[in-house]
Protein backbone atom coordinates (compact mmCIF):
# COMPACT_ATOMS: atom_id res chain seq x y z
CA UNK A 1 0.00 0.00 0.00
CA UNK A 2 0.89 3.00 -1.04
CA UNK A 3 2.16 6.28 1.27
CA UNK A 4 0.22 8.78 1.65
CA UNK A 5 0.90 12.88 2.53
CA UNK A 6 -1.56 14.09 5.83
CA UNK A 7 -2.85 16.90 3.39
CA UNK A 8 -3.76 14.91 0.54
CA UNK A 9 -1.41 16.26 -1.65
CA UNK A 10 -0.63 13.08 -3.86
CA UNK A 11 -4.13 13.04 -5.13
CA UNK A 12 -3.03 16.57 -6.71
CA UNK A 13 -3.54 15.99 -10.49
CA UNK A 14 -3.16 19.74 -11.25
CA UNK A 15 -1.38 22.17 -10.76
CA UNK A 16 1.54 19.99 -9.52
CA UNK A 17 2.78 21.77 -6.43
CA UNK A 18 -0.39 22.73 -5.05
CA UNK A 19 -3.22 21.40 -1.88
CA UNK A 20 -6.53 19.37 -2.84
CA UNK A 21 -8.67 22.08 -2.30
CA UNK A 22 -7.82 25.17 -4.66
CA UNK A 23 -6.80 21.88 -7.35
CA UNK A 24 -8.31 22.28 -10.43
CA UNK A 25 -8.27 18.10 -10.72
CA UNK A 26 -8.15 15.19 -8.64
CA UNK A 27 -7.10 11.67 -8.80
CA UNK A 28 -10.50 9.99 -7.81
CA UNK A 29 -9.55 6.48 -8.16
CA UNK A 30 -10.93 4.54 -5.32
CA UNK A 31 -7.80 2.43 -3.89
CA UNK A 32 -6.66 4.07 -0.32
CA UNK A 33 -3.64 4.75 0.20
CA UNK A 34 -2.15 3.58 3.82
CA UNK A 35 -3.09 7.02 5.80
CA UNK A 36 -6.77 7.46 4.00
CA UNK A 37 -10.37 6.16 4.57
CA UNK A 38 -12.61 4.96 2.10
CA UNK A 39 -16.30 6.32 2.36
CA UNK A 40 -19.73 4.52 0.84
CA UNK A 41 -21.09 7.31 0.50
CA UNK A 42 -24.99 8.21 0.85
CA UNK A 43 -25.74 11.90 0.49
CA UNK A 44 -24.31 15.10 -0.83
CA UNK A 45 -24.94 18.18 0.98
CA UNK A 46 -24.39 20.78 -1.78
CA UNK A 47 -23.39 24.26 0.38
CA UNK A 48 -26.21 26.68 -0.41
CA UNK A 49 -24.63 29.01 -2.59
CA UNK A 50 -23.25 26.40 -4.78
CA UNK A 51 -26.62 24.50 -5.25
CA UNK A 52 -28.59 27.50 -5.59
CA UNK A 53 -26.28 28.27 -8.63
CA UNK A 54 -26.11 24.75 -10.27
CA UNK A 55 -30.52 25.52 -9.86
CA UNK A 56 -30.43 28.68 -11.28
CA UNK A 57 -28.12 27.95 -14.40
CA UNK A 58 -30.39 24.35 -14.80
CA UNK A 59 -33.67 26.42 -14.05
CA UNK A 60 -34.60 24.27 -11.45
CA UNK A 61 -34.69 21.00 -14.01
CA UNK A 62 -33.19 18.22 -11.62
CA UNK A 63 -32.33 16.75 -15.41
CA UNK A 64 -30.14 19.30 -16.04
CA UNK A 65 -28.48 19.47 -12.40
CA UNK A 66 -27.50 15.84 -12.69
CA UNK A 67 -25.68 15.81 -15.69
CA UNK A 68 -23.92 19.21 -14.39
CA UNK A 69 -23.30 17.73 -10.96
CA UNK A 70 -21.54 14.54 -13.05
CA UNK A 71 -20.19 16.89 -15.37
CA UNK A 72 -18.40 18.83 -12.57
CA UNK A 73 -17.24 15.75 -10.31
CA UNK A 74 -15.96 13.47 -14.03
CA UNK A 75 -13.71 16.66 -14.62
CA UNK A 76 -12.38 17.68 -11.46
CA UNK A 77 -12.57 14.15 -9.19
CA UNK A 78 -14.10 16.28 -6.38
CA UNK A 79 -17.23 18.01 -6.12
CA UNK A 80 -16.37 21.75 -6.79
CA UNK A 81 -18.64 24.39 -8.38
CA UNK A 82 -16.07 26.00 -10.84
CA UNK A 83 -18.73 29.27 -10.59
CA UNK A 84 -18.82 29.52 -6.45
CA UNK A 85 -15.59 27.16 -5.79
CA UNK A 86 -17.35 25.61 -3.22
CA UNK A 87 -18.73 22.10 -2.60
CA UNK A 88 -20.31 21.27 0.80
CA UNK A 89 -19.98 17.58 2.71
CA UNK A 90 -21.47 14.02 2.72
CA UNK A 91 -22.46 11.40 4.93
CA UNK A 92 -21.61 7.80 4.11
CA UNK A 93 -20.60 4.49 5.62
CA UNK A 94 -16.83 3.56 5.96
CA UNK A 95 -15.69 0.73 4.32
CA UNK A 96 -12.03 0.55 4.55
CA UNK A 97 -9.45 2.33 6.51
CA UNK A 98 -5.93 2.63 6.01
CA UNK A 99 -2.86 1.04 8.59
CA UNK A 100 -1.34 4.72 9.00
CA UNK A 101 -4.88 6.58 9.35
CA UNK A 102 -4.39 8.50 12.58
CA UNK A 103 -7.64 7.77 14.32
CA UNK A 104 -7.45 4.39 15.80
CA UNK A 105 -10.85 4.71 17.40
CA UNK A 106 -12.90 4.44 13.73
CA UNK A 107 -14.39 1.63 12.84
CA UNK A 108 -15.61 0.11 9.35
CA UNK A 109 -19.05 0.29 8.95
CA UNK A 110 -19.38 3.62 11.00
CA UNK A 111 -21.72 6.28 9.72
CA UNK A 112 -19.69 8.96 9.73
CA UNK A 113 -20.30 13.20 8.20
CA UNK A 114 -17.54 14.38 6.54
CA UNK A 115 -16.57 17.78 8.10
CA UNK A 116 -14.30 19.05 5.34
CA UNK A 117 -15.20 20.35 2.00
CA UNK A 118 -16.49 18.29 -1.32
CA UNK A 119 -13.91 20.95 -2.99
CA UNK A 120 -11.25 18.66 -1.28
CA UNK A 121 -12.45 15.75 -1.42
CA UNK A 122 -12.21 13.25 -3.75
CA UNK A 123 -15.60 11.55 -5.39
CA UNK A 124 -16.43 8.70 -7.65
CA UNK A 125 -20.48 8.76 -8.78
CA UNK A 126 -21.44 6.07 -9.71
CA UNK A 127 -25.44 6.86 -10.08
CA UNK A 128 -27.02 9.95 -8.86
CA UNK A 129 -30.59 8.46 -7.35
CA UNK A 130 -32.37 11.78 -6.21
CA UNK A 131 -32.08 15.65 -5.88
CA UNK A 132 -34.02 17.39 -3.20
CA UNK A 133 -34.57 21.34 -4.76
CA UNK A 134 -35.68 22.15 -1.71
CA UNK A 135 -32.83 21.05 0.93
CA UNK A 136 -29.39 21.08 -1.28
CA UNK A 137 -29.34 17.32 -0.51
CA UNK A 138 -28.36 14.63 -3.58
CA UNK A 139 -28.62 11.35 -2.53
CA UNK A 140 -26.11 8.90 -4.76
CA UNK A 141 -24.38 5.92 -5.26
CA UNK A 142 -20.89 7.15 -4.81
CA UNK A 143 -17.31 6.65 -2.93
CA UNK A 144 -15.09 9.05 -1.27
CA UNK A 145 -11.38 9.64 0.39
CA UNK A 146 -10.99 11.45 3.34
CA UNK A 147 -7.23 12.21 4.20
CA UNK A 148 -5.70 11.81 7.62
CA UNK A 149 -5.69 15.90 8.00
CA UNK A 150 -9.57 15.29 7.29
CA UNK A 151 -12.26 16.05 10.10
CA UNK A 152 -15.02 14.00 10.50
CA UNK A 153 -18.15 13.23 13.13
CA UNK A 154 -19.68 9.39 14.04
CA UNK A 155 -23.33 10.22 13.73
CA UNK A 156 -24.98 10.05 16.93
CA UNK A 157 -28.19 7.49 17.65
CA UNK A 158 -29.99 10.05 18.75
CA UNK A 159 -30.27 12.43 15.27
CA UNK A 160 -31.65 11.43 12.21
CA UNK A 161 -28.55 11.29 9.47
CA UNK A 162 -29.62 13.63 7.04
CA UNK A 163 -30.43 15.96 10.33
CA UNK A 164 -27.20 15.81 11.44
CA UNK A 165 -26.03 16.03 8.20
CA UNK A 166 -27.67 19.37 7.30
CA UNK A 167 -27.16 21.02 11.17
CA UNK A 168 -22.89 19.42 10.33
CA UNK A 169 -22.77 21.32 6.85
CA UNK A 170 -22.87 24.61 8.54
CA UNK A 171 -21.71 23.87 11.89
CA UNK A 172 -18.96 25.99 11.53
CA UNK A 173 -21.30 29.16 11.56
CA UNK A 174 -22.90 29.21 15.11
CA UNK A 175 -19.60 28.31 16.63
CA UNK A 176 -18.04 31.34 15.31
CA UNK A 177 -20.77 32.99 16.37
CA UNK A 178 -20.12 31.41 19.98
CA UNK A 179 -16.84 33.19 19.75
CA UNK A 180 -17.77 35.91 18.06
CA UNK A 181 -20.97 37.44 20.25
CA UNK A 182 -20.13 38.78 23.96
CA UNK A 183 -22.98 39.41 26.90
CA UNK A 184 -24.97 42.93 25.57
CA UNK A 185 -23.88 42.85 22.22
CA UNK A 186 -26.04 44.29 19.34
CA UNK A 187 -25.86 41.67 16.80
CA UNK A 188 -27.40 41.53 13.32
CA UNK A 189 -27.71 38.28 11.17
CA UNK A 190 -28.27 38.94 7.40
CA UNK A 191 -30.02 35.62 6.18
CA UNK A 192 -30.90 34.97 9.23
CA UNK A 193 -33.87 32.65 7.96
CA UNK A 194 -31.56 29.49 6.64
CA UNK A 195 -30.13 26.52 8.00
CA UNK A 196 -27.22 28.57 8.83
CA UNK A 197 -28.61 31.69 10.07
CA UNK A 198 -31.13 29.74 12.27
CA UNK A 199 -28.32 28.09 14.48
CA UNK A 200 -26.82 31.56 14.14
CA UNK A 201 -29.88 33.35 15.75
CA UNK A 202 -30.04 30.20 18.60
CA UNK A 203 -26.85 30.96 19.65
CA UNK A 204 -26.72 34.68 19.11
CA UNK A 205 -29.89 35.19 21.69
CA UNK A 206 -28.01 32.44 23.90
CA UNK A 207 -24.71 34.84 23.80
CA UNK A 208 -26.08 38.30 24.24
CA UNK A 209 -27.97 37.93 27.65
CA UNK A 210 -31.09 39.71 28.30
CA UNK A 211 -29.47 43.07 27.43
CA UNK A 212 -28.50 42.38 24.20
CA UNK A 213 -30.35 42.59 20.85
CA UNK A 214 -30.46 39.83 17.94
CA UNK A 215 -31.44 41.61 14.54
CA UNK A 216 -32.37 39.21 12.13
CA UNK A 217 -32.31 40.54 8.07
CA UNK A 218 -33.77 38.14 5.88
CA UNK A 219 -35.24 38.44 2.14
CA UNK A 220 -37.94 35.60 2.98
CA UNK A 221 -41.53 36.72 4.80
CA UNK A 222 -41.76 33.04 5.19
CA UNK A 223 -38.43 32.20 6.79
CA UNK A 224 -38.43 35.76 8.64
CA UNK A 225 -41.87 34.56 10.19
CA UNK A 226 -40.55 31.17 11.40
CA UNK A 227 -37.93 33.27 13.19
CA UNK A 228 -40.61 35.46 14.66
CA UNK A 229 -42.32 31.87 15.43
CA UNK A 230 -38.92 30.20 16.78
CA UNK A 231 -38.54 33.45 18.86
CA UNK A 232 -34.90 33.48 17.83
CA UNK A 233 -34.58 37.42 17.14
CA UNK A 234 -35.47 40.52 19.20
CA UNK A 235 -36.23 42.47 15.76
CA UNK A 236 -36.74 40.75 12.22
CA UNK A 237 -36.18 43.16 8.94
CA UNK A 238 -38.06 41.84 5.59
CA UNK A 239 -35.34 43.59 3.11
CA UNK A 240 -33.14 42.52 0.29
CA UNK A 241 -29.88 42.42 1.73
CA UNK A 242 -28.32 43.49 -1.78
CA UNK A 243 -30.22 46.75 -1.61
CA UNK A 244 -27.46 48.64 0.73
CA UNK A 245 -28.83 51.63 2.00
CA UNK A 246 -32.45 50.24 2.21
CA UNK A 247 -30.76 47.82 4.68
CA UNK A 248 -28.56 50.47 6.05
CA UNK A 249 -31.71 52.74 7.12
CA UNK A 250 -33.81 50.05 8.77
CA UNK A 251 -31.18 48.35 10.97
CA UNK A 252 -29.94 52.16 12.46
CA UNK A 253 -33.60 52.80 13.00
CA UNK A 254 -33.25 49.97 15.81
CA UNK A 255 -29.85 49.98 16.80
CA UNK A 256 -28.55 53.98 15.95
CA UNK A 257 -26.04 55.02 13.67
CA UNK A 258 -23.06 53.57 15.34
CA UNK A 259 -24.29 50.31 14.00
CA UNK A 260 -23.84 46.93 15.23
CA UNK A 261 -21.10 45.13 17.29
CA UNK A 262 -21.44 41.72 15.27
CA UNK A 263 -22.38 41.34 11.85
CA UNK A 264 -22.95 37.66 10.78
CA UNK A 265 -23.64 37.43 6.84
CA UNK A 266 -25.08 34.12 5.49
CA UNK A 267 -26.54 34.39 2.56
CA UNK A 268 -26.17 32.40 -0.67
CA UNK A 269 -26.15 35.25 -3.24
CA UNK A 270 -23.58 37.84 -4.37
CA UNK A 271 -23.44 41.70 -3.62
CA UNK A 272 -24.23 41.89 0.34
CA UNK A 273 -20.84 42.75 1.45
CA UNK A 274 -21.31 46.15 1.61
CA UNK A 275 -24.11 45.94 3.23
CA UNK A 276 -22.57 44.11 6.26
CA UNK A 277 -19.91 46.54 6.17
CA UNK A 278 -22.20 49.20 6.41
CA UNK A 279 -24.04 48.37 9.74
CA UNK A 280 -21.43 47.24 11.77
CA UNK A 281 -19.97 49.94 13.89
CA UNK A 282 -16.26 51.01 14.13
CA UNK A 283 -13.67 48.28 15.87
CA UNK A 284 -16.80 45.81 15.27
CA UNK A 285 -16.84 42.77 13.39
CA UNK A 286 -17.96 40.90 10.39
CA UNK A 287 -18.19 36.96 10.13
CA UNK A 288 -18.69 36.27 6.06
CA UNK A 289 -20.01 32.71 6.56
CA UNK A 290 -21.09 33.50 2.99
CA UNK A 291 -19.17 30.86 0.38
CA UNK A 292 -20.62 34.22 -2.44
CA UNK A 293 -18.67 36.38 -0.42
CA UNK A 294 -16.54 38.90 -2.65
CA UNK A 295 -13.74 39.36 -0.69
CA UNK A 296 -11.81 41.75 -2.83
CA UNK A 297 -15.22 43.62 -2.67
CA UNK A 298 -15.30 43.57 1.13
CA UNK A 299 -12.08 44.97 1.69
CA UNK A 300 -11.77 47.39 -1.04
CA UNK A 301 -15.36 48.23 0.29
CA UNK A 302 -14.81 49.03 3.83
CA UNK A 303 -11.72 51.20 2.76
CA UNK A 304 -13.81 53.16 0.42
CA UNK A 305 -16.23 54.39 2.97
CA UNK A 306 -13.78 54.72 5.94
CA UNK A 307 -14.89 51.40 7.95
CA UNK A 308 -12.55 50.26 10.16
CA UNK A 309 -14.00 46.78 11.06
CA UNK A 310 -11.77 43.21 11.38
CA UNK A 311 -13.33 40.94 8.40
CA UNK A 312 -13.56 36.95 9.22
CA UNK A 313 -13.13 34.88 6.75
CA UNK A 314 -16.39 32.04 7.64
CA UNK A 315 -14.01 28.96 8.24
CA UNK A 316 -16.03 26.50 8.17
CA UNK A 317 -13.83 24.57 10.77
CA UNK A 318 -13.69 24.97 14.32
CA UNK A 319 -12.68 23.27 17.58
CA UNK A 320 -15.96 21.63 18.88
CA UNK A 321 -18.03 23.15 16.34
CA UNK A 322 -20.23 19.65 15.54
CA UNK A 323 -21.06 18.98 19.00
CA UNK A 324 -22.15 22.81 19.29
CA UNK A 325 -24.13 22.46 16.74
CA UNK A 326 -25.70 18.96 17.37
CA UNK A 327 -26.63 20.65 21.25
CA UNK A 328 -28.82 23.21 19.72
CA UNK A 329 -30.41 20.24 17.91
CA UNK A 330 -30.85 18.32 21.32
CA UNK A 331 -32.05 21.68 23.24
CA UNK A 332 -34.31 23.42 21.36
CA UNK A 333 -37.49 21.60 20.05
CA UNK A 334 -38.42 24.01 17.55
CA UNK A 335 -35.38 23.96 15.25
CA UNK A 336 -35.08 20.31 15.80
CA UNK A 337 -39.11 20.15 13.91
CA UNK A 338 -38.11 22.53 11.63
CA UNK A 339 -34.86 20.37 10.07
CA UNK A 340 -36.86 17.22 10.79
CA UNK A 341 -39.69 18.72 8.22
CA UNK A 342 -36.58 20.35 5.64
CA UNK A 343 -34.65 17.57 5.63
CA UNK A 344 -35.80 14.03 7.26
């Protein structure tokens, strides 16, 4: 059996030189070398802003996403939109591991969610059986590698799979925003209506004591009534959140002109950096959990209208961020029903 490096970085096809994930191809084939795992793998989670692209340019014919989907993963050996350069995560069953994989404590036939990206990742399809329009999810017929560097959760008992699945794709998000939010903050969540921006708003009001404010700006009167419903926002704004100053005006009517101490943007469509920018006050901070964040925009942005706020980059990695997210699952009833109706 073959050596392997941590990173993955003999499955680089090209450029030579470079790491899996900004590769423009991988080497897919499906024989392990001695520090990977090989993954049966059940569903795709497409990240939002990819899918909702690979919908829009298909308009909406599932068809037409399938053969892009296989277009996309035959070329590149990874799922990776070449539009958004994102990909998203999968759950599947593991079927053989490698002598020199670090974890000792995995077993085959564990049910494991992949916690690094499909852009990274690489994926044999073999037969795509179904795509949900609704929930980003693709279930398949398909094998995977995950590299020792790769991060992964054992799905608990007690969570549906494609649950945990969805709450695991954006886990990332509400653990930043764990770090992120201090007691009597003023913090505003544009998108606050989807997967992400739920588990956002959950732990947002759980951060900012009973002094604090949660704004919630979301383009959706459905989803920005379900937050009204969930009672997971102090103040909910019905507003594009591409339309700038529109958003500007509303969110200082509630929270003044100094603007907020926490932005957290996570939306799936282009053109709302500025508008984060915008409403977050001096010194304060903005968490792009966005994958159609612009980040030349952003920071030639903020310098154009004299913002000086520190810019995250939305990592979707970090420390303890699955069993975070998997808590809020476990604590509060009414997100758990909502995911179990999205994507169960």
């Amino acid at each position: 059996m073959e050596r392997g490096n941590k990173f993955g970085t003999h499955r680089v096809l090209e450029p030579k030189g470079t790491l899996p994930q900004p590769a423009q191809k991988l080497d897919n084939t499906m024989s392990i070398f001695d520090n990977e795992i090989l993954i049966d793998v059940k569903t795709l989670n497409i990240d939002s802003a990819s899918f909702t692209q690979i919908k829009g340019a298909c308009d909406a014919d599932t068809a037409k996403m399938e053969e892009m989907i296989l277009s996309i993963v035959g070329e590149r050996g990874k799922m990776q939109n070449p539009v958004t350069g994102s990909g998203g995560m999968l759950i599947g069953v593991v079927k053989e591991i490698g002598p020199n994989f670090p974890d000792k404590n995995l077993k085959v036939g564990d049910t494991i969610a992949t916690l690094v990206s499909l852009s990274l990742t690489p994926l044999k399809i073999e037969k795509i059986k179904n795509i949900n329009i609704s929930n980003d999810q693709v279930d398949v017929d398909a094998q995977a590698i995950l590299f020792a560097s790769g991060i992964y959760a054992v799905l608990p008992n007690d969570i549906p799979e494609k649950l945990a699945l969805a709450a695991l794709d954006v886990a990332g998000a509400p653990a930043q925003v764990d770090r992120l939010v201090k007691e009597n903050d003023t913090v505003c969540i544009i998108g606050g209506g989807g997967k992400s921006g739920v588990l956002c708003c959950y732990q947002a009001m759980e951060k900012v004591g009973p002094n604090g404010k949660v704004i919630v700006v979301e383009y959706s009167a459905e989803n920005a009534q379900r937050i009204k419903d969930l009672g997971l926002a102090h103040e909910v704004i019905v507003a594009d959140a591409t339309d700038v100053m529109n958003v500007y005006n509303k969110v200082t009517e509630i929270c003044g002109e100094d603007g907020c101490d926490v932005v957290i943007n996570n939306v799936n469509i282009a053109n709302t950096e500025m508008t984060s920018i915008l409403i977050t006050k001096d010194r304060g901070c903005v968490y792009f959990f966005s994958m159609a964040t612009s980040f030349t925009k952003a920071a030639l942005g903020a310098e154009g209208v004299g913002k000086d706020v520190d810019m995250i980059v939305g990592n979707g990695y970090a420390i303890g961020h699955a069993d975070l997210t998997l808590e809020i699952i476990r604590k509060s009833e009414g997100i758990r029903e909502l995911f179990e109706k999205l994507y169960v």
